[in-house]
C-alpha atoms as a PDB file:
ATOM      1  CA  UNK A   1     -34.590  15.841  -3.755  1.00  0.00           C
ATOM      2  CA  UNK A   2     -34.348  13.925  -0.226  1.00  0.00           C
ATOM      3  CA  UNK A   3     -31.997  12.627   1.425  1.00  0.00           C
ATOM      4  CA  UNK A   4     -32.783   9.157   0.108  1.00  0.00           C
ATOM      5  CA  UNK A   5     -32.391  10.435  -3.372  1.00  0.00           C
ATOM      6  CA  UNK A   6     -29.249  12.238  -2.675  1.00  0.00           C
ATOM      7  CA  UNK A   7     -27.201   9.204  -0.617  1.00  0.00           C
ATOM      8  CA  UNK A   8     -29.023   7.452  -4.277  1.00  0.00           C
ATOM      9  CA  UNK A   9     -27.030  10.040  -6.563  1.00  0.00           C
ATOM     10  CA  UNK A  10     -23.562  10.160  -4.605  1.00  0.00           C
ATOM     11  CA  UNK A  11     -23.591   5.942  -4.793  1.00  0.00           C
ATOM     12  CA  UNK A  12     -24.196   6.056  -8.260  1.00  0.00           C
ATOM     13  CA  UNK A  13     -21.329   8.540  -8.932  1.00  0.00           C
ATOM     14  CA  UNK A  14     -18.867   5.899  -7.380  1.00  0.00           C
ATOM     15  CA  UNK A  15     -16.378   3.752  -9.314  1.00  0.00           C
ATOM     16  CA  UNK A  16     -17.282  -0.270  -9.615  1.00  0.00           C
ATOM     17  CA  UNK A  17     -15.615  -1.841  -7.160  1.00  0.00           C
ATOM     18  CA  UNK A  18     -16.876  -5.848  -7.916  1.00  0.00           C
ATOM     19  CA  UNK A  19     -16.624  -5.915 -11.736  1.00  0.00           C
ATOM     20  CA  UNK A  20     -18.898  -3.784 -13.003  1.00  0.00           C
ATOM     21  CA  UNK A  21     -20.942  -3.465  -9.856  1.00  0.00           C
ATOM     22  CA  UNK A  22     -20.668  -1.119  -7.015  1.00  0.00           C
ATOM     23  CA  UNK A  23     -21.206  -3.480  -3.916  1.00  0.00           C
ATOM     24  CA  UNK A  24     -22.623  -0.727  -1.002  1.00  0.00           C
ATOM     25  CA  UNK A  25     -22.886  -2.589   2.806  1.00  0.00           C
ATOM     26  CA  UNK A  26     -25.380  -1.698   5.394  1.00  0.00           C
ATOM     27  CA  UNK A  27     -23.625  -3.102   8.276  1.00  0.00           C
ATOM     28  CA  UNK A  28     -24.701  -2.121  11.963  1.00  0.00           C
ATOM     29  CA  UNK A  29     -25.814  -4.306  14.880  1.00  0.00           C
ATOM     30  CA  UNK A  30     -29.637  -6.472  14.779  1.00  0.00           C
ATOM     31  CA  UNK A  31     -32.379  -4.610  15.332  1.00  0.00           C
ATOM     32  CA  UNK A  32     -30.522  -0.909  14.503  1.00  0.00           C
ATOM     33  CA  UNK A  33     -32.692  -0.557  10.816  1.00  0.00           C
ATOM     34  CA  UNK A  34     -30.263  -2.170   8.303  1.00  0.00           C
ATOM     35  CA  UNK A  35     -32.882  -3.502   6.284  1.00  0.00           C
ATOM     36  CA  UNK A  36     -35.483  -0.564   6.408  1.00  0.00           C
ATOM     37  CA  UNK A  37     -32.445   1.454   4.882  1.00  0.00           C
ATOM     38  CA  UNK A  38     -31.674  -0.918   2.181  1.00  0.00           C
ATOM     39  CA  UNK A  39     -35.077  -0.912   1.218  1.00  0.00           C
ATOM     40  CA  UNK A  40     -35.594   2.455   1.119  1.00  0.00           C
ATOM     41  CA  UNK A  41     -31.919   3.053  -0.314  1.00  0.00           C
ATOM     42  CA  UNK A  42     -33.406   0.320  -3.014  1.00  0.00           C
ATOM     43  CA  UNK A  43     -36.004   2.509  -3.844  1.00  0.00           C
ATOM     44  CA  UNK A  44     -34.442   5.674  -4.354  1.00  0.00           C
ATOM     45  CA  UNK A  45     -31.854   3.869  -6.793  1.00  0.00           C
ATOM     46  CA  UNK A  46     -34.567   2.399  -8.771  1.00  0.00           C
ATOM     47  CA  UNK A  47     -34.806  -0.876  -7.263  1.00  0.00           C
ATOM     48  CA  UNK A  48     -31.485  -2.121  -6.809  1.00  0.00           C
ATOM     49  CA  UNK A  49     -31.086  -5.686  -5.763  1.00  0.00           C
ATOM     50  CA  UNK A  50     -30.624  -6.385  -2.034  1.00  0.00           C
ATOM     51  CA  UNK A  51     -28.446  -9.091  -0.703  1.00  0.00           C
ATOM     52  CA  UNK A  52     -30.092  -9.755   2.714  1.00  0.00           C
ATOM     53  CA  UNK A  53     -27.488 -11.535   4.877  1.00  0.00           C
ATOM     54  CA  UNK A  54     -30.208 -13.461   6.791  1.00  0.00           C
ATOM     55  CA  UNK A  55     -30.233 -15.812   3.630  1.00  0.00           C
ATOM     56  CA  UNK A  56     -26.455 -16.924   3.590  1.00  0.00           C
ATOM     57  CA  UNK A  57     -26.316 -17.570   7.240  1.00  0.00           C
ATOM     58  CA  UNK A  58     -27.977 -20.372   9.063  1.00  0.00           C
ATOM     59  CA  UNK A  59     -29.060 -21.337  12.893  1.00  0.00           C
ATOM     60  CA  UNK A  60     -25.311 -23.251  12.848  1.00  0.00           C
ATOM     61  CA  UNK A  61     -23.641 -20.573  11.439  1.00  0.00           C
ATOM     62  CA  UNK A  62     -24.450 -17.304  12.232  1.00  0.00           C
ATOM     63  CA  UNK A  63     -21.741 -15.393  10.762  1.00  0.00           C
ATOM     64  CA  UNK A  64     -19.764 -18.264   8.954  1.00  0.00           C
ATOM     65  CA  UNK A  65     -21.250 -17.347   5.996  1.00  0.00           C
ATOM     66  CA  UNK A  66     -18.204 -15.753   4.005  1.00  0.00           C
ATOM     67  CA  UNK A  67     -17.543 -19.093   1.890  1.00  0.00           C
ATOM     68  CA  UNK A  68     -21.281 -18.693   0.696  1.00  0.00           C
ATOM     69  CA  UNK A  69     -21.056 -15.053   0.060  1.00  0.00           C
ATOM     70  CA  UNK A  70     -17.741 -15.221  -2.115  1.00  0.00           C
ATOM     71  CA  UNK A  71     -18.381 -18.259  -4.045  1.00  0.00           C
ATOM     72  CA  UNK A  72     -22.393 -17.843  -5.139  1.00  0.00           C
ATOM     73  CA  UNK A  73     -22.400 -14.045  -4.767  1.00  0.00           C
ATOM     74  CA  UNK A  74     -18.817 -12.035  -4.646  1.00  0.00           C
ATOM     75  CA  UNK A  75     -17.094 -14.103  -7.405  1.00  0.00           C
ATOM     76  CA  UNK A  76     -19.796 -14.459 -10.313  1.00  0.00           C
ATOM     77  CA  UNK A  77     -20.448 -10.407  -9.767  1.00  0.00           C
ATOM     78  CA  UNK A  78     -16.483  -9.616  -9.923  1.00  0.00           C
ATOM     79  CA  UNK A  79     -17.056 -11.260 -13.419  1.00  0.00           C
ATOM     80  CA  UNK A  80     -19.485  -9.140 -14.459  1.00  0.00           C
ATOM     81  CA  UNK A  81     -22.062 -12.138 -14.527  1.00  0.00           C
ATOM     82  CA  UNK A  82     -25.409 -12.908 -12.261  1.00  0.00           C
ATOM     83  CA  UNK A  83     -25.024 -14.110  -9.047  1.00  0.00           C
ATOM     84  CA  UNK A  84     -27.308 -17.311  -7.825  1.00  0.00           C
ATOM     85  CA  UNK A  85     -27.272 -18.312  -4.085  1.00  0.00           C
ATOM     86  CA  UNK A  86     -30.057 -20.407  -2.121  1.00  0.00           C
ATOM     87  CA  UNK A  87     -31.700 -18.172   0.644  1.00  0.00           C
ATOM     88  CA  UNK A  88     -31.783 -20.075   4.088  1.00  0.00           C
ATOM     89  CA  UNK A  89     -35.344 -20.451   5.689  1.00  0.00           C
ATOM     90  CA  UNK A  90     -34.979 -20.096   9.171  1.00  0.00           C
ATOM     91  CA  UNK A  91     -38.231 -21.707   9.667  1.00  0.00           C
ATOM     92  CA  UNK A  92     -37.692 -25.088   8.065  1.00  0.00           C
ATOM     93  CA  UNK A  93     -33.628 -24.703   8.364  1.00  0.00           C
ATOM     94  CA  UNK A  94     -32.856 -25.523   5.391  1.00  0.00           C
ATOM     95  CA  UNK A  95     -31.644 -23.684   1.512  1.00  0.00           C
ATOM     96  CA  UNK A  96     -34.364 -22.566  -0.374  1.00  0.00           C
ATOM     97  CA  UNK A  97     -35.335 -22.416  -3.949  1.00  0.00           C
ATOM     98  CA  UNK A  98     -31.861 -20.604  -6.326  1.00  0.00           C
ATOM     99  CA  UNK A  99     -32.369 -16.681  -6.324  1.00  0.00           C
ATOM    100  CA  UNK A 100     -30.506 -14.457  -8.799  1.00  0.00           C
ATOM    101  CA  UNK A 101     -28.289 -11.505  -7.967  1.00  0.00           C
ATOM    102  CA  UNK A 102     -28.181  -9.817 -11.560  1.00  0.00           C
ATOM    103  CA  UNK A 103     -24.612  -7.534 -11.706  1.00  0.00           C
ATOM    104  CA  UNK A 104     -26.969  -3.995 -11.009  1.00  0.00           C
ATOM    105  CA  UNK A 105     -24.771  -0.642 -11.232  1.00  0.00           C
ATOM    106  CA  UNK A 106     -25.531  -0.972  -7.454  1.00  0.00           C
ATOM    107  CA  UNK A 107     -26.089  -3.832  -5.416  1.00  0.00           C
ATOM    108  CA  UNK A 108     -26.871  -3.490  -1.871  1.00  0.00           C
ATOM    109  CA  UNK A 109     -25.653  -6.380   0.995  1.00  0.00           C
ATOM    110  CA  UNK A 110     -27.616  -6.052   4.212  1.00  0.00           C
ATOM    111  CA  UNK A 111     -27.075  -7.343   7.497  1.00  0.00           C
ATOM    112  CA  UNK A 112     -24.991  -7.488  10.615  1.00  0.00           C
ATOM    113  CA  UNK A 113     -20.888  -7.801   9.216  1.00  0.00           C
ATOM    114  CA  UNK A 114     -21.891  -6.755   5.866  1.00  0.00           C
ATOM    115  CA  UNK A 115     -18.853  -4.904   6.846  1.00  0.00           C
ATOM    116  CA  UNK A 116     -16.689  -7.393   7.842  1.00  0.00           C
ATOM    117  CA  UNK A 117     -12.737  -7.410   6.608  1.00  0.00           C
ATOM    118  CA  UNK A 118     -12.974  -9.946   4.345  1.00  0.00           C
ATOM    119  CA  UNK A 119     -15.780  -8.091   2.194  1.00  0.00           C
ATOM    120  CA  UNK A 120     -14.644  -4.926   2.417  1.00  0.00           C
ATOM    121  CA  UNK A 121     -11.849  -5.129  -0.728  1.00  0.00           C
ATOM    122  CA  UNK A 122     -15.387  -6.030  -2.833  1.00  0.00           C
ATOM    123  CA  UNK A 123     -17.062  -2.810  -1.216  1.00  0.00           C
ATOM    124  CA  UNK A 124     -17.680   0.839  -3.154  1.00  0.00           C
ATOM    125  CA  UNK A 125     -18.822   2.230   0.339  1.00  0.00           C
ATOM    126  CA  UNK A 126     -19.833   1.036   3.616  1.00  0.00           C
ATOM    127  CA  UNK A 127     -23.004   2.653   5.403  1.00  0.00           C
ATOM    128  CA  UNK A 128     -23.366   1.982   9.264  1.00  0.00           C
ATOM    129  CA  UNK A 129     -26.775   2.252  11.207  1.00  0.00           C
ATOM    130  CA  UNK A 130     -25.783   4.607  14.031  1.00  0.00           C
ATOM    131  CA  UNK A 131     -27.525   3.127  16.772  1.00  0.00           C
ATOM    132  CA  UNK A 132     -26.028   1.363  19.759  1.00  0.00           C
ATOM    133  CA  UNK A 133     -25.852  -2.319  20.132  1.00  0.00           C
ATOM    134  CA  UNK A 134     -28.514  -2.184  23.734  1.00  0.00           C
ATOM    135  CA  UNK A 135     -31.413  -0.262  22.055  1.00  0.00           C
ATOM    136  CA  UNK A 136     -31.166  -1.999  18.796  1.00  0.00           C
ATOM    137  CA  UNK A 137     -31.236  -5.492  20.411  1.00  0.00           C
ATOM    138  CA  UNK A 138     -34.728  -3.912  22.440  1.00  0.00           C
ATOM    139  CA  UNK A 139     -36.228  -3.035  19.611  1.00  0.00           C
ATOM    140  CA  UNK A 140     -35.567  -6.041  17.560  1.00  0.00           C
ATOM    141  CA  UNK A 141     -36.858  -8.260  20.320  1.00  0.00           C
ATOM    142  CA  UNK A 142     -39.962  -5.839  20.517  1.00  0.00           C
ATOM    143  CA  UNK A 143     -40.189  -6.516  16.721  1.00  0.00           C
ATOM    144  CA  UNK A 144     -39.645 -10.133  17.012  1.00  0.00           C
ATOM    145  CA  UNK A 145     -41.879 -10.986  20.030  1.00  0.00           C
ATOM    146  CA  UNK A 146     -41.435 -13.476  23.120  1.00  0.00           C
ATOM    147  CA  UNK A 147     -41.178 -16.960  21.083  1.00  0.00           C
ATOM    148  CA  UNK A 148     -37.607 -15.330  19.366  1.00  0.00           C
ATOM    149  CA  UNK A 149     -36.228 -14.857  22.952  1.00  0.00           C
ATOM    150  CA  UNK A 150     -34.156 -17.845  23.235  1.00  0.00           C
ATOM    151  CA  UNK A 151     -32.494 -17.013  19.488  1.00  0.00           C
ATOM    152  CA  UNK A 152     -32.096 -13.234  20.844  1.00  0.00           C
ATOM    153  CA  UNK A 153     -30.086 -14.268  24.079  1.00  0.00           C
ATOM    154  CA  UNK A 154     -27.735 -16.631  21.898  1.00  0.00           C
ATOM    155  CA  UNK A 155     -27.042 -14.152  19.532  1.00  0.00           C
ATOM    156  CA  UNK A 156     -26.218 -11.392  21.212  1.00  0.00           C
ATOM    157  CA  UNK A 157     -23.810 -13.068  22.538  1.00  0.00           C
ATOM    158  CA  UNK A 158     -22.441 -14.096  19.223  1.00  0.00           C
ATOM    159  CA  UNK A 159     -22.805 -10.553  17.954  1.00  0.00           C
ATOM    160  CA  UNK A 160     -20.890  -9.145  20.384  1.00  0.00           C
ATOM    161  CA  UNK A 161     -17.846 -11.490  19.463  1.00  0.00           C
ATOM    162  CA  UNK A 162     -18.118 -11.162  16.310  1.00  0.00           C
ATOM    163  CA  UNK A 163     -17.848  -7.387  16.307  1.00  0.00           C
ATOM    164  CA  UNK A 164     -15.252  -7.732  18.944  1.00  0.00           C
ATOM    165  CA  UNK A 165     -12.839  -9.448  16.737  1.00  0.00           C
ATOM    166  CA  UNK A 166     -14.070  -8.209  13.531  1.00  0.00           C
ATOM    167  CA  UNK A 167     -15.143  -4.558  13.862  1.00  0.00           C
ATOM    168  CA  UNK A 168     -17.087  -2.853  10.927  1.00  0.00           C
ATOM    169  CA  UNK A 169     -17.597   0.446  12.611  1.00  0.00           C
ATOM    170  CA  UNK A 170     -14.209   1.855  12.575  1.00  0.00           C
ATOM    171  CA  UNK A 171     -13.855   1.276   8.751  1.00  0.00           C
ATOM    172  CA  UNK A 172     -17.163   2.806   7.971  1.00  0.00           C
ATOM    173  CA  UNK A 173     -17.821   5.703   5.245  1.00  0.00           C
ATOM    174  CA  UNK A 174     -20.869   7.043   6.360  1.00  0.00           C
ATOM    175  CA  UNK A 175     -22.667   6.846   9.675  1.00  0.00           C
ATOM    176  CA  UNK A 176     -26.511   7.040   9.363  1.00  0.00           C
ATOM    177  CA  UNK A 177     -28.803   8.185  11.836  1.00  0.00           C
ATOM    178  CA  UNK A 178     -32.153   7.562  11.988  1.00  0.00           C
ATOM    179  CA  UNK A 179     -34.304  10.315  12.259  1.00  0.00           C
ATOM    180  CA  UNK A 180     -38.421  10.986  12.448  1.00  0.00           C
ATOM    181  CA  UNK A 181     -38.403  12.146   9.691  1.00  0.00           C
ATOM    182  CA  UNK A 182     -35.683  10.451   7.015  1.00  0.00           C
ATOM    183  CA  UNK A 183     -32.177  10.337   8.270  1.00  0.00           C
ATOM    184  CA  UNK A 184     -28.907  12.014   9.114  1.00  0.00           C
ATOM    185  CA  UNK A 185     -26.062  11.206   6.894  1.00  0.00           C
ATOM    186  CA  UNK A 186     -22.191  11.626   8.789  1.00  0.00           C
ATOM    187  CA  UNK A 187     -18.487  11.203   7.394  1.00  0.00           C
ATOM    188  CA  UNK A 188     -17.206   7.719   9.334  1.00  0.00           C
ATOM    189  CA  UNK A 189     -14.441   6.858  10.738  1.00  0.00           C
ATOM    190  CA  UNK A 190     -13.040   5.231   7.531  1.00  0.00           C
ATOM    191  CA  UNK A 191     -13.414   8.941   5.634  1.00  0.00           C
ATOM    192  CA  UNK A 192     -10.398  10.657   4.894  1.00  0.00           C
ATOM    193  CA  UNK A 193     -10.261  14.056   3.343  1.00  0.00           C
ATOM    194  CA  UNK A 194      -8.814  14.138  -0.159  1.00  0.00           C
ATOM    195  CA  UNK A 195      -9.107  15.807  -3.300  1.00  0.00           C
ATOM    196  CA  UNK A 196     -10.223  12.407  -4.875  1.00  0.00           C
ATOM    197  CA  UNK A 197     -13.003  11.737  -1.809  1.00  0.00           C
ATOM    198  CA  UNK A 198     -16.047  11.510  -4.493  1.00  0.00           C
ATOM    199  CA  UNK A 199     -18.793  11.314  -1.742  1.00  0.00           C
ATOM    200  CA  UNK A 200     -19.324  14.443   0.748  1.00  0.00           C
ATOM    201  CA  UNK A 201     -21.170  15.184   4.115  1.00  0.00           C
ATOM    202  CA  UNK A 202     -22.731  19.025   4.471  1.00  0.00           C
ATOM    203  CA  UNK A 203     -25.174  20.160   6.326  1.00  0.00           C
ATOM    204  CA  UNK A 204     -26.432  16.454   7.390  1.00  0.00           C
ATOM    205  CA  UNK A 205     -26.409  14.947   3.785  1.00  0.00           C
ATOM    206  CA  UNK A 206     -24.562  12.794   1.478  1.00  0.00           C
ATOM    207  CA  UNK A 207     -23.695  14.105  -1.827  1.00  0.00           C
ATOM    208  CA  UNK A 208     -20.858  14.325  -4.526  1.00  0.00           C
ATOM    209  CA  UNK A 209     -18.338  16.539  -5.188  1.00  0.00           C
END
């Protein structure tokens, strides 16, 4: 077993915490491997739907997507029913085609404030890429090439408010650090011991009492 499959098991073994769903975030800032993670974390739980941020924000509204996210996505899961919302296309800036969201045992949200107060009542756990905000916004502009530099200098400077007034960090449950080979799964800040604290951290894993 890997440490995919274990951080897999130990989410699994948490209570529902959005109706029948157990809503896991993969906050941490652009560029820092967020959606790598999710996909891999998708994987290991037998392809659990991902909620990729990107799709509820827009060029307009870079993080005032939290109307979108509780209405079309939040709400219908809390009820135990499947979720619909219209990904944005960030080439033709405009909604897309309807997607569904069906109400998995897990469902993974993606993206930078996937952590952010108001979702956090919804959330079973929140994971946080442990990477700092300079070297992930390199490598996402390496990733996304000269023509995205204008978009890159706007929003890290909207990222950087954002997490300023709305921090995700501090209320994380696990900190994950990417490694060559897999990655390195620490208690967060938001962990506090207790005889009730389901998911564990030993010897650089994740994994359940």
């Amino acid at each position: 077993m890997n440490d995919l499959d274990r951080a897999a098991h130990a989410l699994l073994r948490l209570r529902p915490s959005c109706g029948p769903v157990r809503l896991v975030a993969v906050d941490g800032h652009a560029g820092s491997g967020k959606s790598t993670l999710a996909a891999r974390l998708s994987t290991a739980l037998g392809d659990a739907p991902v909620l990729r941020l990107d799709d509820l924000a827009t060029h307009e509204e870079l993080f005032e997507w939290t109307g979108r996210l509780r209405e079309q996505v939040l709400d219908p899961l809390a009820r135990g029913e499947a979720a619909s919302y219209r990904p944005y296309d960030w080439r033709l800036r405009r909604f897309g085609e309807a997607r569904t969201l069906p109400p998995s045992p897990v469902v993974l949200v993606e993206g930078v404030g996937a952590g952010r107060a108001s979702v956090r009542p919804f959330l079973a756990w929140l994971l946080w890429m442990e990477r700092g905000a300079e070297p992930s916004w390199e490598r996402g502009r390496r990733r996304d090439g000269p023509d995205q530099a204008a978009f890159w200098d706007g929003w890290t400077v909207a990222e950087t408010r954002h997490f300023t007034e709305d921090p995700s960090r501090p209320f994380a449950d696990t900190l994950v650090r990417e490694c060559e080979e897999g990655y390195e799964w620490l208690p967060g800040p938001g962990v506090t011991a207790g005889a009730d604290q389901i998911i564990t951290h030993r010897d650089g894993f994740m994994s359940v009492n």
